[in-house]
N, C-alpha and C. Protein backbone atom coordinates (compact mmCIF):
# COMPACT_ATOMS: atom_id res chain seq x y z
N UNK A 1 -53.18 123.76 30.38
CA UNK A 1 -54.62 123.91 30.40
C UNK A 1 -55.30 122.67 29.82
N UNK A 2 -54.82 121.91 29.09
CA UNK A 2 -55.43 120.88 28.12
C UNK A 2 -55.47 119.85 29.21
N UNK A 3 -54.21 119.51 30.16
CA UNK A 3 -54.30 118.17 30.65
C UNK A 3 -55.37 118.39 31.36
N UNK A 4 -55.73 119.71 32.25
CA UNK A 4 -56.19 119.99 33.55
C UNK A 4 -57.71 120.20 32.42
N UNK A 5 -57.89 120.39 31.49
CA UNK A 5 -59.08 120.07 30.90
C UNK A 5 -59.99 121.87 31.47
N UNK A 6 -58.90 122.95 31.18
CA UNK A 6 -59.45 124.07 31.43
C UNK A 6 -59.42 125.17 30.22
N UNK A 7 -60.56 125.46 30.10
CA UNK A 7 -60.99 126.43 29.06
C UNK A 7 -60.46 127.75 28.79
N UNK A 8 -60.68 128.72 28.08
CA UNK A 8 -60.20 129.75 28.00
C UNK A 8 -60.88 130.83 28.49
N UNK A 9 -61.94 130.38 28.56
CA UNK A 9 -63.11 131.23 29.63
C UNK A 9 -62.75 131.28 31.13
N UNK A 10 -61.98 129.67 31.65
CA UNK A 10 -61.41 129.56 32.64
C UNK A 10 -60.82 130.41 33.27
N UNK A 11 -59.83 130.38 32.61
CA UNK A 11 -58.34 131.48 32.49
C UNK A 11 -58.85 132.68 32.47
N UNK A 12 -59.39 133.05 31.56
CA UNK A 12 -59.47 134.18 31.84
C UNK A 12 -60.46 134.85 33.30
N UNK A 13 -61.16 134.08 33.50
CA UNK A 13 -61.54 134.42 34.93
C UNK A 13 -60.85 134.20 35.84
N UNK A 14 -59.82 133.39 35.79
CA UNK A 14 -59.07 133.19 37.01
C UNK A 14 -58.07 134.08 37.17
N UNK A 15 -57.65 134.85 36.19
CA UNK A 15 -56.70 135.65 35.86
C UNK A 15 -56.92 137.19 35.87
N UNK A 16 -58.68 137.38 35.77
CA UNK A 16 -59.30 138.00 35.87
C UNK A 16 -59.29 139.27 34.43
N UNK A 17 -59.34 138.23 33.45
CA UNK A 17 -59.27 139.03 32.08
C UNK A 17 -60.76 138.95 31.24
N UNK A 18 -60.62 139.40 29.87
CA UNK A 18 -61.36 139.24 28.97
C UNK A 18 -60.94 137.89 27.97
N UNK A 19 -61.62 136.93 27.56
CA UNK A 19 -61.72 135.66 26.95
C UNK A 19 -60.71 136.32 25.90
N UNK A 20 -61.47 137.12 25.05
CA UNK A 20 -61.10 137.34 24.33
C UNK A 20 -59.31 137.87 24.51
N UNK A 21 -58.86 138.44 25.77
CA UNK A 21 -57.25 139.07 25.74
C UNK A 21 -56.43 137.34 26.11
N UNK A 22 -57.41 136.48 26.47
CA UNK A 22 -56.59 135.15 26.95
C UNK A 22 -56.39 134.53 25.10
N UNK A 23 -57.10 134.54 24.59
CA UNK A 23 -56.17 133.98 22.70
C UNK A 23 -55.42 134.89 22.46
N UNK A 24 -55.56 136.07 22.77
CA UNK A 24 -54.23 137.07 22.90
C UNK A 24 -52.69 136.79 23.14
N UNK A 25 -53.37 136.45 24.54
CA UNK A 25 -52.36 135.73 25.13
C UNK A 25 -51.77 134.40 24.55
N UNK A 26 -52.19 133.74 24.13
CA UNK A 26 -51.78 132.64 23.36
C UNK A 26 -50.93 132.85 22.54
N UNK A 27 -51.15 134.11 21.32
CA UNK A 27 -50.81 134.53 20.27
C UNK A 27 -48.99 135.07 20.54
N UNK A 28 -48.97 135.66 21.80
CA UNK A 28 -48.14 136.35 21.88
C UNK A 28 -46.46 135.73 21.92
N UNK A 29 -45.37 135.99 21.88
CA UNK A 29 -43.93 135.59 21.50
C UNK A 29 -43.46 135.88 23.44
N UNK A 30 -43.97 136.72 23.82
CA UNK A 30 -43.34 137.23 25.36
C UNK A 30 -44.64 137.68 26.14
N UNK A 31 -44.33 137.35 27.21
CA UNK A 31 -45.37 137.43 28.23
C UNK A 31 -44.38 138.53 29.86
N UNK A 32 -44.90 139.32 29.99
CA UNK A 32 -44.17 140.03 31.27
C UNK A 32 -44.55 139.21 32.49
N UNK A 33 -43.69 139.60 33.89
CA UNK A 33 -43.75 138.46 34.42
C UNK A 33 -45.10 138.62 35.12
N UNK A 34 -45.27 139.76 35.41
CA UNK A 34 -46.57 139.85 36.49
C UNK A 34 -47.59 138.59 35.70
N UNK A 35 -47.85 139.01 34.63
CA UNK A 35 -49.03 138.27 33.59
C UNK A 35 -48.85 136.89 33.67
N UNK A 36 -47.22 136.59 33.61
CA UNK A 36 -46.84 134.69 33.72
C UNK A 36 -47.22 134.65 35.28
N UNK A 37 -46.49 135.21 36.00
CA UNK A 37 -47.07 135.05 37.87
C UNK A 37 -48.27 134.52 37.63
N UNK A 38 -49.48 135.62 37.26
CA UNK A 38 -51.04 135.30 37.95
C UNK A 38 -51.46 133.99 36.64
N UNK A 39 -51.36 133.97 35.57
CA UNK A 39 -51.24 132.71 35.05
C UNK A 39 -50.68 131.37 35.48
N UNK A 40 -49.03 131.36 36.10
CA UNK A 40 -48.66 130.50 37.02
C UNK A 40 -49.38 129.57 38.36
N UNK A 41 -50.29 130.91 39.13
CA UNK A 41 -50.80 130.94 40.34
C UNK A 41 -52.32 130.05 39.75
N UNK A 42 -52.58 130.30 38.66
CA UNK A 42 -54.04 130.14 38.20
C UNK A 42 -53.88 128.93 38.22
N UNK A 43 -52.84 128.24 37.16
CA UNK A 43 -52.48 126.34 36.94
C UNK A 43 -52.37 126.00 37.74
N UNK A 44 -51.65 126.90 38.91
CA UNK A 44 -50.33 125.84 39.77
C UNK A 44 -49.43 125.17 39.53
N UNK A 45 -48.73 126.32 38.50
CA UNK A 45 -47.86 125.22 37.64
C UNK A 45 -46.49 126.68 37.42
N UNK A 46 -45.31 126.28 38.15
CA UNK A 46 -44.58 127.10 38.26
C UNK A 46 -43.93 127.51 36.85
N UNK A 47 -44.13 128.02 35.65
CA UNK A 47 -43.60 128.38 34.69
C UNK A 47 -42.49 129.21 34.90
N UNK A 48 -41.72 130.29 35.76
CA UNK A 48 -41.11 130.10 36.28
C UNK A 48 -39.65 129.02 35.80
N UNK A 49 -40.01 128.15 36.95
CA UNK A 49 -39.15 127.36 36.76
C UNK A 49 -38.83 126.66 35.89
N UNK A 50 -39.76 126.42 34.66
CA UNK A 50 -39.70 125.95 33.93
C UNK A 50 -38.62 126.66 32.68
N UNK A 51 -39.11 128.03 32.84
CA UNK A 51 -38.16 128.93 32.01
C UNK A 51 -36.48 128.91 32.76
N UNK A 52 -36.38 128.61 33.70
CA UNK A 52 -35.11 128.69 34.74
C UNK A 52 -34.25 127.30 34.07
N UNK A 53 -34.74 125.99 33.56
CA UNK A 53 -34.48 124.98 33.75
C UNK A 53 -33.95 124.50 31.81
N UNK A 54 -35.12 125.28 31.54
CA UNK A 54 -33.97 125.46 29.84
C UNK A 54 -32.76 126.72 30.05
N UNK A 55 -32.63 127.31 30.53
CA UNK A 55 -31.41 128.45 31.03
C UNK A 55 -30.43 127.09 30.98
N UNK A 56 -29.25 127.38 29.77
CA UNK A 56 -27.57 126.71 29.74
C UNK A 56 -26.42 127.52 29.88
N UNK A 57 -26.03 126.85 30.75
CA UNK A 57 -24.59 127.81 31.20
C UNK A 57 -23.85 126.98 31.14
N UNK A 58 -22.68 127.82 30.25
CA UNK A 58 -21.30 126.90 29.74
C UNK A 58 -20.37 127.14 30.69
C-alpha cells in the first residue's frame, strides 16, 4: 500500500470494509484466505505467492 501510495480508506473501499476493520486488519497475526484473495485482487499483488515462495522443503 505505501509504494502504490494507497490509504486505508482506500482499502477498505476496495475491499469493501469499514476503515476502521482495515487497522484491524493490520493488527492481526492471520488473515483467512477469502480476506487475503479480495485484498490480493485490490493491490494486484499476488500474496499468495508470496506466502508459497517462503514455503522450505527439505
Amino acid at each position: 500500500m505505501t509504494e502504490k501510495r494507497y490509504s486505508a480508506v482506500w482499502l477498505a473501499k476496495a475491499i469493501n470494509c469499514d476503515r476502521r476493520n482495515v487497522y484491524n486488519i493490520f493488527k492481526r497475526k492471520n488473515l483467512d484466505t477469502a480476506l487475503l484473495k479480495r485484498i490480493s485482487i485490490a493491490l494486484h499483488h499476488d500474496f499468495f505467492k508470496d506466502l508459497s515462495d517462503d514455503i522450505a522443503f527439505d
